[in-house]
C-alpha atoms as a PDB file:
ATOM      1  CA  UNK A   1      54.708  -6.154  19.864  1.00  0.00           C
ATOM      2  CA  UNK A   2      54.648  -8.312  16.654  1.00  0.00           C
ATOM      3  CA  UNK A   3      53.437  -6.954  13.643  1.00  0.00           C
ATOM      4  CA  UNK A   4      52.413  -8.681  10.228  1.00  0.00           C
ATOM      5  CA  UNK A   5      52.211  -6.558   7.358  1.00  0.00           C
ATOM      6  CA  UNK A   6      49.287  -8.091   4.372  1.00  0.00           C
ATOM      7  CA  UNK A   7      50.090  -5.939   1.351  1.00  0.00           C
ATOM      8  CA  UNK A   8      46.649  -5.131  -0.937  1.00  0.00           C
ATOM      9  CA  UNK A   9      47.013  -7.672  -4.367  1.00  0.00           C
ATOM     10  CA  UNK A  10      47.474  -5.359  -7.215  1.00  0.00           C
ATOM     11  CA  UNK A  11      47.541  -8.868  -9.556  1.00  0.00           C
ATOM     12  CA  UNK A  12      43.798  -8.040 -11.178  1.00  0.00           C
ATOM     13  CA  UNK A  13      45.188  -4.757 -12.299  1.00  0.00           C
ATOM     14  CA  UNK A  14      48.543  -6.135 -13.886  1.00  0.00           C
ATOM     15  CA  UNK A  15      46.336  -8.926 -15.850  1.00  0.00           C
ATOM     16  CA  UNK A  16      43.438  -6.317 -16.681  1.00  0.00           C
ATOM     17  CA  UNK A  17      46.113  -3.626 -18.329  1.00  0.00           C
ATOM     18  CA  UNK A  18      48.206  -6.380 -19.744  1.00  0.00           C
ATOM     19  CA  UNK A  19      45.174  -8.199 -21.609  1.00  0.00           C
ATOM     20  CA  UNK A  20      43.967  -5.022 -22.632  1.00  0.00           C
ATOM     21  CA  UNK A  21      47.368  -3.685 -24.298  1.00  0.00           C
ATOM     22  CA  UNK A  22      47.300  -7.483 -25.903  1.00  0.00           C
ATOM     23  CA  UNK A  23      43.856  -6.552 -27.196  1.00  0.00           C
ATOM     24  CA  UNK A  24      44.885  -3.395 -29.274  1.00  0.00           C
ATOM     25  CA  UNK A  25      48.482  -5.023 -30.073  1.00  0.00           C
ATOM     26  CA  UNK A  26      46.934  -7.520 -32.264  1.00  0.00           C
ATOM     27  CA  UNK A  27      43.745  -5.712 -33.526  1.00  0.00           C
ATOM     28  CA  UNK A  28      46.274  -3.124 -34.494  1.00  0.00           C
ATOM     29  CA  UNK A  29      48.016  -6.232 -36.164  1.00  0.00           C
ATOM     30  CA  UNK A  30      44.824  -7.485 -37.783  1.00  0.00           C
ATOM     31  CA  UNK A  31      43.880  -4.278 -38.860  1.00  0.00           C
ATOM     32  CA  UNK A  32      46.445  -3.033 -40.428  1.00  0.00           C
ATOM     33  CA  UNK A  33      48.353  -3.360 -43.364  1.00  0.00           C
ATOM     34  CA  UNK A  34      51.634  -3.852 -45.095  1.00  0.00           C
ATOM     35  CA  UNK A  35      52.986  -1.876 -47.989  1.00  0.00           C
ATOM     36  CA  UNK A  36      55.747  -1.715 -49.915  1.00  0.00           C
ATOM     37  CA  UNK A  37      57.348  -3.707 -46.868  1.00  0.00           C
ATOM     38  CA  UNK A  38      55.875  -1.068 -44.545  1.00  0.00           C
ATOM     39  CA  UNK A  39      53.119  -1.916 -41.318  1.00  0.00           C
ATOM     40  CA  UNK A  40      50.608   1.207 -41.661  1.00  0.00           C
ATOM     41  CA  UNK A  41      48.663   1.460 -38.726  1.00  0.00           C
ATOM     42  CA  UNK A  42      44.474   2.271 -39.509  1.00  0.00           C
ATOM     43  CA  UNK A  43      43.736   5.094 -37.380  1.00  0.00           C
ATOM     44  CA  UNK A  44      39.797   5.778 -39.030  1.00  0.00           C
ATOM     45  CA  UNK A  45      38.651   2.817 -37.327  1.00  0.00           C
ATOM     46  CA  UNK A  46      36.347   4.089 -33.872  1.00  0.00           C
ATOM     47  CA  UNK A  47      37.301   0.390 -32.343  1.00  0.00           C
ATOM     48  CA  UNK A  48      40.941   1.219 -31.658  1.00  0.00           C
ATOM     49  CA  UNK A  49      40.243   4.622 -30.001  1.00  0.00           C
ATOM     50  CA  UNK A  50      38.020   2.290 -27.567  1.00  0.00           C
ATOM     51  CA  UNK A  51      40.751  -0.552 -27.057  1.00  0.00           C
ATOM     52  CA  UNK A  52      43.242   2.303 -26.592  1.00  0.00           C
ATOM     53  CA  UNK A  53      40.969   4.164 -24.192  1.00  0.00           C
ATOM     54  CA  UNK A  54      40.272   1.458 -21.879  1.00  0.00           C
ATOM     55  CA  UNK A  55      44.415   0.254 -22.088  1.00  0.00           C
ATOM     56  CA  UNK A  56      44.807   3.762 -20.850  1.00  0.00           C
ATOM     57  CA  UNK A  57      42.199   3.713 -18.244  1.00  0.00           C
ATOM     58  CA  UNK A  58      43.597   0.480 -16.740  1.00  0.00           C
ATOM     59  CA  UNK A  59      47.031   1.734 -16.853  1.00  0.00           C
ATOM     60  CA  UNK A  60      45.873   4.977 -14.983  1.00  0.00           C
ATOM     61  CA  UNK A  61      43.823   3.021 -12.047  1.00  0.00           C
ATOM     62  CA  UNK A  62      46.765   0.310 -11.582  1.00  0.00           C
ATOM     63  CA  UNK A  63      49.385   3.349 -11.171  1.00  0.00           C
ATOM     64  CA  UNK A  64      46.718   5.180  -8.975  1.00  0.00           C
ATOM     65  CA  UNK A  65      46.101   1.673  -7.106  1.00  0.00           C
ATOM     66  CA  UNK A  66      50.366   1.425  -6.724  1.00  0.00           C
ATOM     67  CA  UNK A  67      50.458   4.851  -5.387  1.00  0.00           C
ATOM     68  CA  UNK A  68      47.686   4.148  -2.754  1.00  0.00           C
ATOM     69  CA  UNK A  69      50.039   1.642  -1.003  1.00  0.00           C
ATOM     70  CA  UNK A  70      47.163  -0.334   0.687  1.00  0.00           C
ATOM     71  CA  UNK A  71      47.807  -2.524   3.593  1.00  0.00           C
ATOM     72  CA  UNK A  72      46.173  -4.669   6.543  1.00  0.00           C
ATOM     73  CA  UNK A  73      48.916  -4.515   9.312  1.00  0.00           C
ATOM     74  CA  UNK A  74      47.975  -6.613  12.588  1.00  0.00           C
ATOM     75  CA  UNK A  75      49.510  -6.032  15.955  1.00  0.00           C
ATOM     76  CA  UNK A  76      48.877  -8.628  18.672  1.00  0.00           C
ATOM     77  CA  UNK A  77      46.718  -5.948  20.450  1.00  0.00           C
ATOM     78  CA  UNK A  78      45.363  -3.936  17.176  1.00  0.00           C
ATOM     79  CA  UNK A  79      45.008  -3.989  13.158  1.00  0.00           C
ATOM     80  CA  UNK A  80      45.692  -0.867  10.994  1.00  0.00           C
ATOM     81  CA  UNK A  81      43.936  -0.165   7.408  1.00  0.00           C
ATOM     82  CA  UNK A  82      46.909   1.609   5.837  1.00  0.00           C
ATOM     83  CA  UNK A  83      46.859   3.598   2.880  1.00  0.00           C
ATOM     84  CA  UNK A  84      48.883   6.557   1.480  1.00  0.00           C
ATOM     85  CA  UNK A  85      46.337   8.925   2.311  1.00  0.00           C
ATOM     86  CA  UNK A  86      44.980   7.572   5.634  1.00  0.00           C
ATOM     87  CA  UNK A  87      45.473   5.196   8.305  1.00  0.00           C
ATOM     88  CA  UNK A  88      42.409   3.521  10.536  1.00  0.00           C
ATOM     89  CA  UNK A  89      43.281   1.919  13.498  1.00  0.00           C
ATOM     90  CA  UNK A  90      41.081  -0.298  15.419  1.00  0.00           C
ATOM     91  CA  UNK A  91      41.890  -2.321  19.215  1.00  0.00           C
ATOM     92  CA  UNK A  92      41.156  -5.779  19.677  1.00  0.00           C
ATOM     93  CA  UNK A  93      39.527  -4.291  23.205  1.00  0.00           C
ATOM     94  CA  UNK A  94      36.868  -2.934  20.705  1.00  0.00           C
ATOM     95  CA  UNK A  95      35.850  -5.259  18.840  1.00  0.00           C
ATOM     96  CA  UNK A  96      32.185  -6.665  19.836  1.00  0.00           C
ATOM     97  CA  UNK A  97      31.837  -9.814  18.065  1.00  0.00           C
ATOM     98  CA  UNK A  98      34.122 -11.752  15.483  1.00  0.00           C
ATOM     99  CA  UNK A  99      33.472 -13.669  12.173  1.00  0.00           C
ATOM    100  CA  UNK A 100      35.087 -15.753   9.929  1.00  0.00           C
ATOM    101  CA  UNK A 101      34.030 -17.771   7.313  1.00  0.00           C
ATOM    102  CA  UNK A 102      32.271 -17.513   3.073  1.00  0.00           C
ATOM    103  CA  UNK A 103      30.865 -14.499   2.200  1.00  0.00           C
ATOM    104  CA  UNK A 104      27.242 -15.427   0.588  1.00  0.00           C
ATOM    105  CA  UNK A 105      27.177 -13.436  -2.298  1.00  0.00           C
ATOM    106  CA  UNK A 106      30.725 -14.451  -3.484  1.00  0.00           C
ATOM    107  CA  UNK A 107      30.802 -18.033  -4.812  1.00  0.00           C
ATOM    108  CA  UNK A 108      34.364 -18.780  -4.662  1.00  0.00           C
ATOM    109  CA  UNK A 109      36.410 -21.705  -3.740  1.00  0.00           C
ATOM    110  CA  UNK A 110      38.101 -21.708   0.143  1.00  0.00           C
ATOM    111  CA  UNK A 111      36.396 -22.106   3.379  1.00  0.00           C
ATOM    112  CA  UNK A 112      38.124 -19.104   4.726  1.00  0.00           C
ATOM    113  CA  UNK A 113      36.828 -15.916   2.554  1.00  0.00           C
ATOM    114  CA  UNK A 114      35.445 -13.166   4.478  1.00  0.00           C
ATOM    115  CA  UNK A 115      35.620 -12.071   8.198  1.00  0.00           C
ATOM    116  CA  UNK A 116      33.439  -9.806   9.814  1.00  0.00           C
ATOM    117  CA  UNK A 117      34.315  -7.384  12.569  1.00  0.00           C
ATOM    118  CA  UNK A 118      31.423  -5.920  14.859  1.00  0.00           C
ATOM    119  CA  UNK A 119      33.248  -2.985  16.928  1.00  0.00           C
ATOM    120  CA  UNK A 120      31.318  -1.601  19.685  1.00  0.00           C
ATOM    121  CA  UNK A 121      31.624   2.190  18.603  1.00  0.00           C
ATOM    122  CA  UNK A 122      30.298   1.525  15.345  1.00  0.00           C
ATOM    123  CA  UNK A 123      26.782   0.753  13.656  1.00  0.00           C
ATOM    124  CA  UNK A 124      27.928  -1.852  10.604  1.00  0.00           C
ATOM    125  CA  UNK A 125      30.957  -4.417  10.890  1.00  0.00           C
ATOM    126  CA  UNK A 126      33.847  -4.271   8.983  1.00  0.00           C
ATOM    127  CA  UNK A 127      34.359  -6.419   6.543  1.00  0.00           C
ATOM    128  CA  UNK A 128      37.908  -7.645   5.356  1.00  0.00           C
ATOM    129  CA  UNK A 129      37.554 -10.233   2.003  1.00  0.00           C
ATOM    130  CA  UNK A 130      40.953 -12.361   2.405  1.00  0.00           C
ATOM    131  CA  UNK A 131      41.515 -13.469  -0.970  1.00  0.00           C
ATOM    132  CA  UNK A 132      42.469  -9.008  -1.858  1.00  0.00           C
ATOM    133  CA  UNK A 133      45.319  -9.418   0.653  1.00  0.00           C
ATOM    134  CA  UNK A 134      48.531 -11.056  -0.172  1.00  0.00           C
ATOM    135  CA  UNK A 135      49.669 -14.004   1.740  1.00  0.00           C
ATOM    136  CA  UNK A 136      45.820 -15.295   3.061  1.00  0.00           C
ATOM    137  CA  UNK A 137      46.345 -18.167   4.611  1.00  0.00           C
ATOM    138  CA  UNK A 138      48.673 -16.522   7.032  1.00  0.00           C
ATOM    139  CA  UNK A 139      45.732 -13.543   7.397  1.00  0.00           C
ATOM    140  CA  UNK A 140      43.490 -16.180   8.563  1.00  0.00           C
ATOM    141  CA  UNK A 141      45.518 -17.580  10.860  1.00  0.00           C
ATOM    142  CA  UNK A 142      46.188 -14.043  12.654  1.00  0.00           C
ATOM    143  CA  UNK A 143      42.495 -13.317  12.433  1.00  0.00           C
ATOM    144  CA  UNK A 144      41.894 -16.506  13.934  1.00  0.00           C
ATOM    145  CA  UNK A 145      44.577 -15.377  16.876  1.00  0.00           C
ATOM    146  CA  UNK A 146      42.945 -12.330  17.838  1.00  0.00           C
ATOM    147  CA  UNK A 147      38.892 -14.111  17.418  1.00  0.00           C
ATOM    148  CA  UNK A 148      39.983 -15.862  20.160  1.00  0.00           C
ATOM    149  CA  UNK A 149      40.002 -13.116  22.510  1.00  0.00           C
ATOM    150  CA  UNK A 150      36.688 -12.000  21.491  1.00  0.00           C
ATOM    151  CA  UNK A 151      33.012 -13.147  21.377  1.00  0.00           C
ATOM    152  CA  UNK A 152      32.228 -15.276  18.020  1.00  0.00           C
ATOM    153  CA  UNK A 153      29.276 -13.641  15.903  1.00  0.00           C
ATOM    154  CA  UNK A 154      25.846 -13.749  17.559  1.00  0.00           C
ATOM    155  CA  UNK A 155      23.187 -15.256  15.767  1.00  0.00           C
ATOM    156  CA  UNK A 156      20.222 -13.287  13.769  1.00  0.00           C
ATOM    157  CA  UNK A 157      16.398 -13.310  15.005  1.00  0.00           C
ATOM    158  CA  UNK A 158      15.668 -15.921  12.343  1.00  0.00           C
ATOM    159  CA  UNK A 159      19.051 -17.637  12.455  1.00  0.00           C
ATOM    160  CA  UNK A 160      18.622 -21.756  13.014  1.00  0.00           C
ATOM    161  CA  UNK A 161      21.579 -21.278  15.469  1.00  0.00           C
ATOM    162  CA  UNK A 162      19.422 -19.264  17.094  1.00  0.00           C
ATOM    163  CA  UNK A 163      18.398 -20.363  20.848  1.00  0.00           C
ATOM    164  CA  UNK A 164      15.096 -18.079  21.049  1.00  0.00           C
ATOM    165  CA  UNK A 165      11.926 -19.194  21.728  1.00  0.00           C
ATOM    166  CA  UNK A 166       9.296 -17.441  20.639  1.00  0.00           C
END
């Protein structure tokens, strides 16, 4: 029983804290002044209680996204949504129908993007976007594994892959 561990990417959250602490580093540099051979820091100006509120926030939700732990581990006979908090584990025996390929609304480079998974206990797929996962190409290539056992995505009513005829 093989298993492949895909941690969650937490790079958005190191660049989004890191720009923002950038941000109020050189306002605060801009802004303030030097006298007497002294750097006095301007704390009347509302802009800097902004920068330094959202260099907090981002701080806070990349800590909060470290302490989640989030990870995609797939077995050769299941995959597991892991988190600190809670664990979701579905069979490949369950799954209805399979998809890989661009998600629509996203217009980013890579053929491989998005996959779908239709299980047969629930109402709306799951959906699993491959570039949030570290190590994709190898994600792909597992999904692609186990969408070999199953049934490929069945067209929609007003699919042109559809064969109806109405």
């Amino acid at each position: 029983m093989e298993e492949k561990i895909f941690k969650y990417k937490l790079d958005f959250y190191y660049q989004q804290s890191l720009i923002y602490l950038l941000t109020l580093i050189l306002y605060a540099g801009i802004r303030g002044s030097f006298i007497e051979d002294q750097f006095s820091f301007v704390f009347r100006d509302p802009i800097v209680y902004i920068i330094i509120l959202f260099v907090v926030v981002s701080f806070a939700v990349l800590l909060l996204n470290i302490r989640r732990d989030r990870k995609l581990i797939v077995f050769t006979d299941r995959f597991v949504f892991y988190s600190r908090s809670r664990r979701r584990e579905f069979a490949v025996i369950d799954i209805e129908w399979m998809h890989i390929g661009k998600e629509r609304s996203v217009q980013t480079a890579g053929r491989f993007q998005h996959i779908s998974i239709k299980l047969k206990n629930r109402s709306l797929p799951i959906h699993i976007r491959v570039g949030r996962y570290e190590r994709d190409r190898e994600l792909v290539a597992e999904m692609e594994r186990i969408a070999q056992k199953v049934p490929g995505r069945k067209p929609g009513r007003f699919s042109p892959f559809s064969n109806r005829k109405e």
